[in-house]
PDB file of N, CA and C in Angstrom:
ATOM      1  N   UNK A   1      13.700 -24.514 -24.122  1.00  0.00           N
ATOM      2  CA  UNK A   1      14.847 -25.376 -23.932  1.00  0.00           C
ATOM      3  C   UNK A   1      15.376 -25.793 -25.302  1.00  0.00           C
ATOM      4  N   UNK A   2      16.677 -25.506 -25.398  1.00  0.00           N
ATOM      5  CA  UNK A   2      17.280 -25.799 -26.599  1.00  0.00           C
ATOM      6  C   UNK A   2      17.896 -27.139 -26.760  1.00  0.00           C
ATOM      7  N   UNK A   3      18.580 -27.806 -26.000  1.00  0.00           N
ATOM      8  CA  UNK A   3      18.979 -29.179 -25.532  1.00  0.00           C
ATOM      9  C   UNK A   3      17.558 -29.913 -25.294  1.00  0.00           C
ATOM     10  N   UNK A   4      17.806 -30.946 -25.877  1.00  0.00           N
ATOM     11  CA  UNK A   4      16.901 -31.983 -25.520  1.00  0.00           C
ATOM     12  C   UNK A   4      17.479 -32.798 -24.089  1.00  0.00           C
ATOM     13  N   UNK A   5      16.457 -33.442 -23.526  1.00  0.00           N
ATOM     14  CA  UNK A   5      17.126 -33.780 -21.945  1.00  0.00           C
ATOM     15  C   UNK A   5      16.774 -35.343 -22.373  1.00  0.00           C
ATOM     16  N   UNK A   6      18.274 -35.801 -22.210  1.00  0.00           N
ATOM     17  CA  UNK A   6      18.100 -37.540 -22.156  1.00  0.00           C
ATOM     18  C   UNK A   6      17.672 -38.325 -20.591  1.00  0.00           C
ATOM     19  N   UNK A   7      16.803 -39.094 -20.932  1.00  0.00           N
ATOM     20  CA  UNK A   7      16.348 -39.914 -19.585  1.00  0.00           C
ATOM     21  C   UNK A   7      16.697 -41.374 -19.732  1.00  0.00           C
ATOM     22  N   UNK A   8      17.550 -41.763 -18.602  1.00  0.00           N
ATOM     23  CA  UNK A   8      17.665 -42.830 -18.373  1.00  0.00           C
ATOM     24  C   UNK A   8      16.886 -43.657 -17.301  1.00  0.00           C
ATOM     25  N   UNK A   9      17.144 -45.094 -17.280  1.00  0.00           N
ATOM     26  CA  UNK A   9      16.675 -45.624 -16.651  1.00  0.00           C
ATOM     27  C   UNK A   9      17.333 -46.677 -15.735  1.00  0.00           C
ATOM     28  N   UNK A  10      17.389 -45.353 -14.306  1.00  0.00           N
ATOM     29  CA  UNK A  10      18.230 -45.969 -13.202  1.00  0.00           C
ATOM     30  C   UNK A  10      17.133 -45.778 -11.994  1.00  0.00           C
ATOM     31  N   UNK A  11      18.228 -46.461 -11.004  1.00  0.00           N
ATOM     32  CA  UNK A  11      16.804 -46.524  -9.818  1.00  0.00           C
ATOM     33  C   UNK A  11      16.769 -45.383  -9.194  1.00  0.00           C
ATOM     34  N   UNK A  12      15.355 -44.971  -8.843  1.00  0.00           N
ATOM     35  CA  UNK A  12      15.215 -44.118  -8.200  1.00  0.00           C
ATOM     36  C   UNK A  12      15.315 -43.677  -6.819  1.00  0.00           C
ATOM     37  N   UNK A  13      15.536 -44.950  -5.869  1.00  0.00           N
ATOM     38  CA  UNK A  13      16.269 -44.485  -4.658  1.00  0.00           C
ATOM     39  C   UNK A  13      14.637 -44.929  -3.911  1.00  0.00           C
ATOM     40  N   UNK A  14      14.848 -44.390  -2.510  1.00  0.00           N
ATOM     41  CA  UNK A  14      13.835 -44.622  -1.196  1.00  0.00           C
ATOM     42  C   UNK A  14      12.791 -43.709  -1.927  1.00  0.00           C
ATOM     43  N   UNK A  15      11.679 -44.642  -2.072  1.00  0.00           N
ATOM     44  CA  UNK A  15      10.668 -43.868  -2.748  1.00  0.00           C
ATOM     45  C   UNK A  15       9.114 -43.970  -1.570  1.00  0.00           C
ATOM     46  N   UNK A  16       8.447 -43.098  -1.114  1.00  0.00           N
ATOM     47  CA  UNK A  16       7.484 -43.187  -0.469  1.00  0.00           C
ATOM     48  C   UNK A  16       6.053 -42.752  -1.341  1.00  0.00           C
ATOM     49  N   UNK A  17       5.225 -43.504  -0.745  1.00  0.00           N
ATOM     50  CA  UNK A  17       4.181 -42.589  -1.442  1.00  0.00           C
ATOM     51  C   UNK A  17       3.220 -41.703  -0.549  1.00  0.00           C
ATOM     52  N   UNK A  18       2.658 -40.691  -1.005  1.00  0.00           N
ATOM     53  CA  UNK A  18       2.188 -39.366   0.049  1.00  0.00           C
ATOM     54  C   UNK A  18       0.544 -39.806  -0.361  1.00  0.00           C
ATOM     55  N   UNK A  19      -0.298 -39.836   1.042  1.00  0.00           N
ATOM     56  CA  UNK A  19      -1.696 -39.317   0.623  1.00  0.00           C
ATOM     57  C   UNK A  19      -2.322 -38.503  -0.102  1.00  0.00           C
ATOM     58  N   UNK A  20      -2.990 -38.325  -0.911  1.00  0.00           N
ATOM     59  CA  UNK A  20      -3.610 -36.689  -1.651  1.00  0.00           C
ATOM     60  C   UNK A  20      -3.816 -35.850  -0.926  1.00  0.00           C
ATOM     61  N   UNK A  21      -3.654 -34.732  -0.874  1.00  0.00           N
ATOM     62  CA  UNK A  21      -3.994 -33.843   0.021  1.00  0.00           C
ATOM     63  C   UNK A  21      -4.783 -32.992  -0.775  1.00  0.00           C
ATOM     64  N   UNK A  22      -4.674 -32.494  -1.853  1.00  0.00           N
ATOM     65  CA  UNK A  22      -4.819 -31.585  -2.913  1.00  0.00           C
ATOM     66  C   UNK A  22      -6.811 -31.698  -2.895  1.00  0.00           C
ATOM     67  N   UNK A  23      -7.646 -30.272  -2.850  1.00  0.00           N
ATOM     68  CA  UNK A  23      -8.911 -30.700  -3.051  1.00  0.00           C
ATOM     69  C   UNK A  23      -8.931 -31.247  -4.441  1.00  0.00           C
ATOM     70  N   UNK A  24     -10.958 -31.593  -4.206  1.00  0.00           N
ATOM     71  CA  UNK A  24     -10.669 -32.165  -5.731  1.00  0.00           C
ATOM     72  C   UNK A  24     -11.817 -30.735  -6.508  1.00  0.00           C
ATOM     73  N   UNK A  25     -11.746 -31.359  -7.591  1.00  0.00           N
ATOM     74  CA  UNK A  25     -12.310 -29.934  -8.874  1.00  0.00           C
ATOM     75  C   UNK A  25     -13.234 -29.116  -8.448  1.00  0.00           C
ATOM     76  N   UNK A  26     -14.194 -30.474  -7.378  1.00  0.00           N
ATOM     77  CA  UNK A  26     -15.502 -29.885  -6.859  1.00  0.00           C
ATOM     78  C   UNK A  26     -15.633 -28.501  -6.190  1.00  0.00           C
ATOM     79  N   UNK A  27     -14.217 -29.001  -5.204  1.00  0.00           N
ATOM     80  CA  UNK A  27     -13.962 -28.496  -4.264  1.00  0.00           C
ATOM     81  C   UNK A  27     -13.457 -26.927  -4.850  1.00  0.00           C
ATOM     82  N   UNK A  28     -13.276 -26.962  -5.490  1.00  0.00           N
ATOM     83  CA  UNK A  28     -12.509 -25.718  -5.834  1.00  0.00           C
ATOM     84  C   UNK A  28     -13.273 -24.643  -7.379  1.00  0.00           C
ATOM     85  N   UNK A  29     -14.338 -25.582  -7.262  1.00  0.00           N
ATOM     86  CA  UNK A  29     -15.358 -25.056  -8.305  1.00  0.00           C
ATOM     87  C   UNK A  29     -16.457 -24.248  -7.161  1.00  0.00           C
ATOM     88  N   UNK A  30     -16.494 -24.569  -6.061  1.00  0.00           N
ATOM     89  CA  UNK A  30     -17.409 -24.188  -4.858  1.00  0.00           C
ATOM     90  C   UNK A  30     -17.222 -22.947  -4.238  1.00  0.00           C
ATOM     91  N   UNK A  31     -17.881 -21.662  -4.186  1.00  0.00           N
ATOM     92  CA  UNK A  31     -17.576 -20.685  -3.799  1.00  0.00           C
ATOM     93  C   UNK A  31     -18.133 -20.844  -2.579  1.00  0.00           C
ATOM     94  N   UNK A  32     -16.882 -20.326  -1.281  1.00  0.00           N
ATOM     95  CA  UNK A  32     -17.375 -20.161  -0.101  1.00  0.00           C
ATOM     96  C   UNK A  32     -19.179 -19.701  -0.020  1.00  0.00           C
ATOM     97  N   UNK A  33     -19.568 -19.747   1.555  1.00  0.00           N
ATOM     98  CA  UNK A  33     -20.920 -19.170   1.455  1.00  0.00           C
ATOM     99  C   UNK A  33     -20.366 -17.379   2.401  1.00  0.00           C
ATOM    100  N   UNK A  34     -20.674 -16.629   1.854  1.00  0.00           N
ATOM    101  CA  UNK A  34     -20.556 -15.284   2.164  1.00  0.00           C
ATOM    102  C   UNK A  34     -21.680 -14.365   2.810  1.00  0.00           C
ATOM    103  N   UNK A  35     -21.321 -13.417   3.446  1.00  0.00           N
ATOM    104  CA  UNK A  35     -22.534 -12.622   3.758  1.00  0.00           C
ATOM    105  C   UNK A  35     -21.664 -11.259   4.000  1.00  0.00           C
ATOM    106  N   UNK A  36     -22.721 -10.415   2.803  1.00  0.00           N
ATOM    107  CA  UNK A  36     -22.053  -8.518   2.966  1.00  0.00           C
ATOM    108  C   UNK A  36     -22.047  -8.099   4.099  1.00  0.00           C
ATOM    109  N   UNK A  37     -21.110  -7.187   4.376  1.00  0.00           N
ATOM    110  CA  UNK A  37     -20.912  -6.383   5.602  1.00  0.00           C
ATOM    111  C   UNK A  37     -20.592  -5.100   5.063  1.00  0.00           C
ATOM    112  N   UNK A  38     -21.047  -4.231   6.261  1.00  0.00           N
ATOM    113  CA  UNK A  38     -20.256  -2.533   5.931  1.00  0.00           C
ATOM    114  C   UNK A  38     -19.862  -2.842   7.008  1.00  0.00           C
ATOM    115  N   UNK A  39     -17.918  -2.162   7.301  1.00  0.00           N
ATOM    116  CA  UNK A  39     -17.366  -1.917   8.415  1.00  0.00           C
ATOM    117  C   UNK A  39     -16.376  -0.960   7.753  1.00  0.00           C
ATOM    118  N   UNK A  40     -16.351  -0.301   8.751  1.00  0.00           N
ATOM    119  CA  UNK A  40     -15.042   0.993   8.786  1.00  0.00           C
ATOM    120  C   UNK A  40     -14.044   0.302   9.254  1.00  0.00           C
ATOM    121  N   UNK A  41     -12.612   0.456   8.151  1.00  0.00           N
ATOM    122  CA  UNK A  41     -11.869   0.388   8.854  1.00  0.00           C
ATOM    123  C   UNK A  41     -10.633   1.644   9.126  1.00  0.00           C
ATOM    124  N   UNK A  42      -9.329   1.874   9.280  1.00  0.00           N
ATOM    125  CA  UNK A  42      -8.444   2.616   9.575  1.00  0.00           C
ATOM    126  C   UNK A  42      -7.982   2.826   8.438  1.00  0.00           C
ATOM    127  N   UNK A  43      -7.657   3.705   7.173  1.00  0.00           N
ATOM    128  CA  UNK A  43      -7.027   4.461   6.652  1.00  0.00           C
ATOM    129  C   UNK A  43      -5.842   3.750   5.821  1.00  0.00           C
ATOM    130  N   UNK A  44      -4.628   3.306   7.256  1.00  0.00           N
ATOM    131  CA  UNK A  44      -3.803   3.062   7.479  1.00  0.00           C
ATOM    132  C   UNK A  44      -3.511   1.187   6.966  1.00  0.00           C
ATOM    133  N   UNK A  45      -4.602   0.396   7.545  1.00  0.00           N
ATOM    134  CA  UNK A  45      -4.953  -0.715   7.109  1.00  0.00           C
ATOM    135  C   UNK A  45      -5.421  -0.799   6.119  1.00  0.00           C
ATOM    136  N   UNK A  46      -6.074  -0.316   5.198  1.00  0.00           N
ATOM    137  CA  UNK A  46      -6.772  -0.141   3.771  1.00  0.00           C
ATOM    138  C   UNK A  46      -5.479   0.114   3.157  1.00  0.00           C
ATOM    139  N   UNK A  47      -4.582   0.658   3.544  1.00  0.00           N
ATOM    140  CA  UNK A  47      -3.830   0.973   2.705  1.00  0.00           C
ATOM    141  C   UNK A  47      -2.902  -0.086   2.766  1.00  0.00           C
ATOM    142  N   UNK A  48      -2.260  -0.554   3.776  1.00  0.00           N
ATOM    143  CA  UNK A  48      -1.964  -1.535   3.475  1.00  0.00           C
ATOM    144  C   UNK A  48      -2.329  -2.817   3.091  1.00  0.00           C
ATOM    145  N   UNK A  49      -3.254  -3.160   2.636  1.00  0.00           N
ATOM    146  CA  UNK A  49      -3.597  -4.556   2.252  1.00  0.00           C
ATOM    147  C   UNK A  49      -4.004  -4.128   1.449  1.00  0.00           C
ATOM    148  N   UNK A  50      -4.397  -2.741   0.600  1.00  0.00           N
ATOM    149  CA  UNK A  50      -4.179  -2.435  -0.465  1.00  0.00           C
ATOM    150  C   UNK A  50      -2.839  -2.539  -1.685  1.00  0.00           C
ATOM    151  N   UNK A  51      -1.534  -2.084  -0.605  1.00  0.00           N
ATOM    152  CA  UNK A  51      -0.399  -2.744  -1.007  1.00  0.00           C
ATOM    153  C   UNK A  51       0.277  -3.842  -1.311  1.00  0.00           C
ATOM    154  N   UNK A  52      -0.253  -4.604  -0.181  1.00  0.00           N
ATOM    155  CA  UNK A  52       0.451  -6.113  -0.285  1.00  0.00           C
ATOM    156  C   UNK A  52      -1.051  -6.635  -1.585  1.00  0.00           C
ATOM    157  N   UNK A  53      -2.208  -6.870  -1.434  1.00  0.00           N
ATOM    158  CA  UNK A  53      -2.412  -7.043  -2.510  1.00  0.00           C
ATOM    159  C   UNK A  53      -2.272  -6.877  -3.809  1.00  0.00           C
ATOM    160  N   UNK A  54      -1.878  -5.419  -4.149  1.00  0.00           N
ATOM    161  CA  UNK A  54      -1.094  -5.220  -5.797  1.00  0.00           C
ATOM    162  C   UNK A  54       0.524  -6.198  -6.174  1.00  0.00           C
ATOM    163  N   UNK A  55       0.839  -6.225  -4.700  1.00  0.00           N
ATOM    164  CA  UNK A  55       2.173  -7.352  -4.822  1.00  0.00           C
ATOM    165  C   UNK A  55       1.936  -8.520  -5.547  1.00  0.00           C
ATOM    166  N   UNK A  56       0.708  -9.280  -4.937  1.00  0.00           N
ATOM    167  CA  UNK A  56       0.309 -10.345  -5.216  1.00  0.00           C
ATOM    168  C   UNK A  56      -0.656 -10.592  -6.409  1.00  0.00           C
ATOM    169  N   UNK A  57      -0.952  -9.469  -7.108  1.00  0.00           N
ATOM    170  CA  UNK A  57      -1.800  -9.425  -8.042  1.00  0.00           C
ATOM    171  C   UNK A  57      -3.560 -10.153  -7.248  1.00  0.00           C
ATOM    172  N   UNK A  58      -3.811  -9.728  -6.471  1.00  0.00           N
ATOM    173  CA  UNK A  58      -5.115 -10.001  -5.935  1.00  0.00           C
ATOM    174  C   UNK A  58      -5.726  -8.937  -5.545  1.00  0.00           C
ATOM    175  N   UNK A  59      -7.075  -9.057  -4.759  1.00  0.00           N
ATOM    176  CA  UNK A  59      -8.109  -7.976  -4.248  1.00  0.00           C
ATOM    177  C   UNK A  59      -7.754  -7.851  -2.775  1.00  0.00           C
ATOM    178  N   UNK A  60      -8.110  -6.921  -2.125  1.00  0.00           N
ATOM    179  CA  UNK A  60      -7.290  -6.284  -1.219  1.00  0.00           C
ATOM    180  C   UNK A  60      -8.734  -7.314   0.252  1.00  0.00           C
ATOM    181  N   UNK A  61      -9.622  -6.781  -0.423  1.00  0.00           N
ATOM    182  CA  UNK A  61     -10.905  -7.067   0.541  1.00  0.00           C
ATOM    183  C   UNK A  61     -10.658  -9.076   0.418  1.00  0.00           C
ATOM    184  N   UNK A  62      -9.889  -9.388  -0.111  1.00  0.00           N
ATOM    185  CA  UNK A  62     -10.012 -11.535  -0.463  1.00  0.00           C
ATOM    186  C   UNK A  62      -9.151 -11.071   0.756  1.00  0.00           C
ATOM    187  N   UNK A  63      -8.215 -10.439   0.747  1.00  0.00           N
ATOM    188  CA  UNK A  63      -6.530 -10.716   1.596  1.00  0.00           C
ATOM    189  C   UNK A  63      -7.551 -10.434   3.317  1.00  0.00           C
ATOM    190  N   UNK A  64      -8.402  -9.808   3.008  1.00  0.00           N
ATOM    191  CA  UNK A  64      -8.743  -8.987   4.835  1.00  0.00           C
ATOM    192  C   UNK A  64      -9.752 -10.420   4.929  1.00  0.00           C
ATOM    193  N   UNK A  65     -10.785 -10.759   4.122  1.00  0.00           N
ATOM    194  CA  UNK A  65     -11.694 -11.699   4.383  1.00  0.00           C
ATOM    195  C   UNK A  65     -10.759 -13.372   5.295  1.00  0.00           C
ATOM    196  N   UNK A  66      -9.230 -13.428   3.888  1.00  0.00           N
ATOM    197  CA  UNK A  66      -8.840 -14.625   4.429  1.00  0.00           C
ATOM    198  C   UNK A  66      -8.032 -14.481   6.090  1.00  0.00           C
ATOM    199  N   UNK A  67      -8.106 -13.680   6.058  1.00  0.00           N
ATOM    200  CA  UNK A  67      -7.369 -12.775   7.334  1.00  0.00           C
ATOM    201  C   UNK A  67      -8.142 -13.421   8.720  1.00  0.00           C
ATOM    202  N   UNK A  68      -9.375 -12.871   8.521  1.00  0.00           N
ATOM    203  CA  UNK A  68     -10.220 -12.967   9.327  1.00  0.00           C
ATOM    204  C   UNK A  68     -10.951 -14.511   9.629  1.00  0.00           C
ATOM    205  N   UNK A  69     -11.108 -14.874   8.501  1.00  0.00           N
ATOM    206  CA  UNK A  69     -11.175 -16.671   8.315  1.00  0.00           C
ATOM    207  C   UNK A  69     -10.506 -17.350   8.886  1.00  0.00           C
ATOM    208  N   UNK A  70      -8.978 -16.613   8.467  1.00  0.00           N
ATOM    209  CA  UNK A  70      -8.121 -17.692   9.569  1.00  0.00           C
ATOM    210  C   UNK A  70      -7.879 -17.516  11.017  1.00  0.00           C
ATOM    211  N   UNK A  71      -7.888 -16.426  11.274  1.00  0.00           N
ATOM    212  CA  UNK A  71      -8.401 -15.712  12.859  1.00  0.00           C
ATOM    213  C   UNK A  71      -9.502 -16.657  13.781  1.00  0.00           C
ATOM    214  N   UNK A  72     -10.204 -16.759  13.079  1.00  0.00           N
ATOM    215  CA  UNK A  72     -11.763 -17.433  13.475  1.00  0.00           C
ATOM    216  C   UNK A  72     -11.664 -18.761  13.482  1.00  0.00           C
ATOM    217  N   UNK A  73     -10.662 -19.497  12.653  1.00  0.00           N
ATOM    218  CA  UNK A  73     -10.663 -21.017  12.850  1.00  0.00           C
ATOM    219  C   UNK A  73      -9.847 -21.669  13.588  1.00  0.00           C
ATOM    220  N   UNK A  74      -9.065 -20.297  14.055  1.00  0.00           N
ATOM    221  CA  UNK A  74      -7.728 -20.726  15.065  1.00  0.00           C
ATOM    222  C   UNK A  74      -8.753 -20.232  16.572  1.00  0.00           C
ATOM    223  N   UNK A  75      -9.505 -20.079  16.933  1.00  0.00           N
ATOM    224  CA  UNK A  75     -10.147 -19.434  18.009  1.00  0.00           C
ATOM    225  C   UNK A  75     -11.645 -19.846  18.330  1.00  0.00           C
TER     226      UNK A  75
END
């Protein structure tokens, strides 16, 4: 930024305040608890979540795990 940004001091209007929602450090220093599996899957599915993961710059097997995580907590 080439401009410097002047701040004044006017009111800010209907202001609420929100609960935290956000975990805290712990929480996010904590690796799930996991357990290996071998499963076959289709070709077709590997390949795609092979795709959409290079989109996202992530691992293809995080995208199928959270997949399935959320499958399981809705059920």
């Amino acid at each position: 930024m080439k401009e410097k940004i002047k701040f004044t001091d006017e009111p800010m209007g209907n202001v609420q305040v929100v609960s935290d929602f956000l975990p805290t450090p712990e929480e996010l220093a904590l690796k799930d608890e996991t357990v290996k599996v071998t499963i076959t899957l289709s070709k077709a599915s590997v390949d795609f979540f092979k795709k959409e993961a290079k989109k996202y710059n992530t691992q293809y097997q995080k995208m199928i795990r959270r997949l399935l995580d959320e499958y399981t907590a809705h059920h």
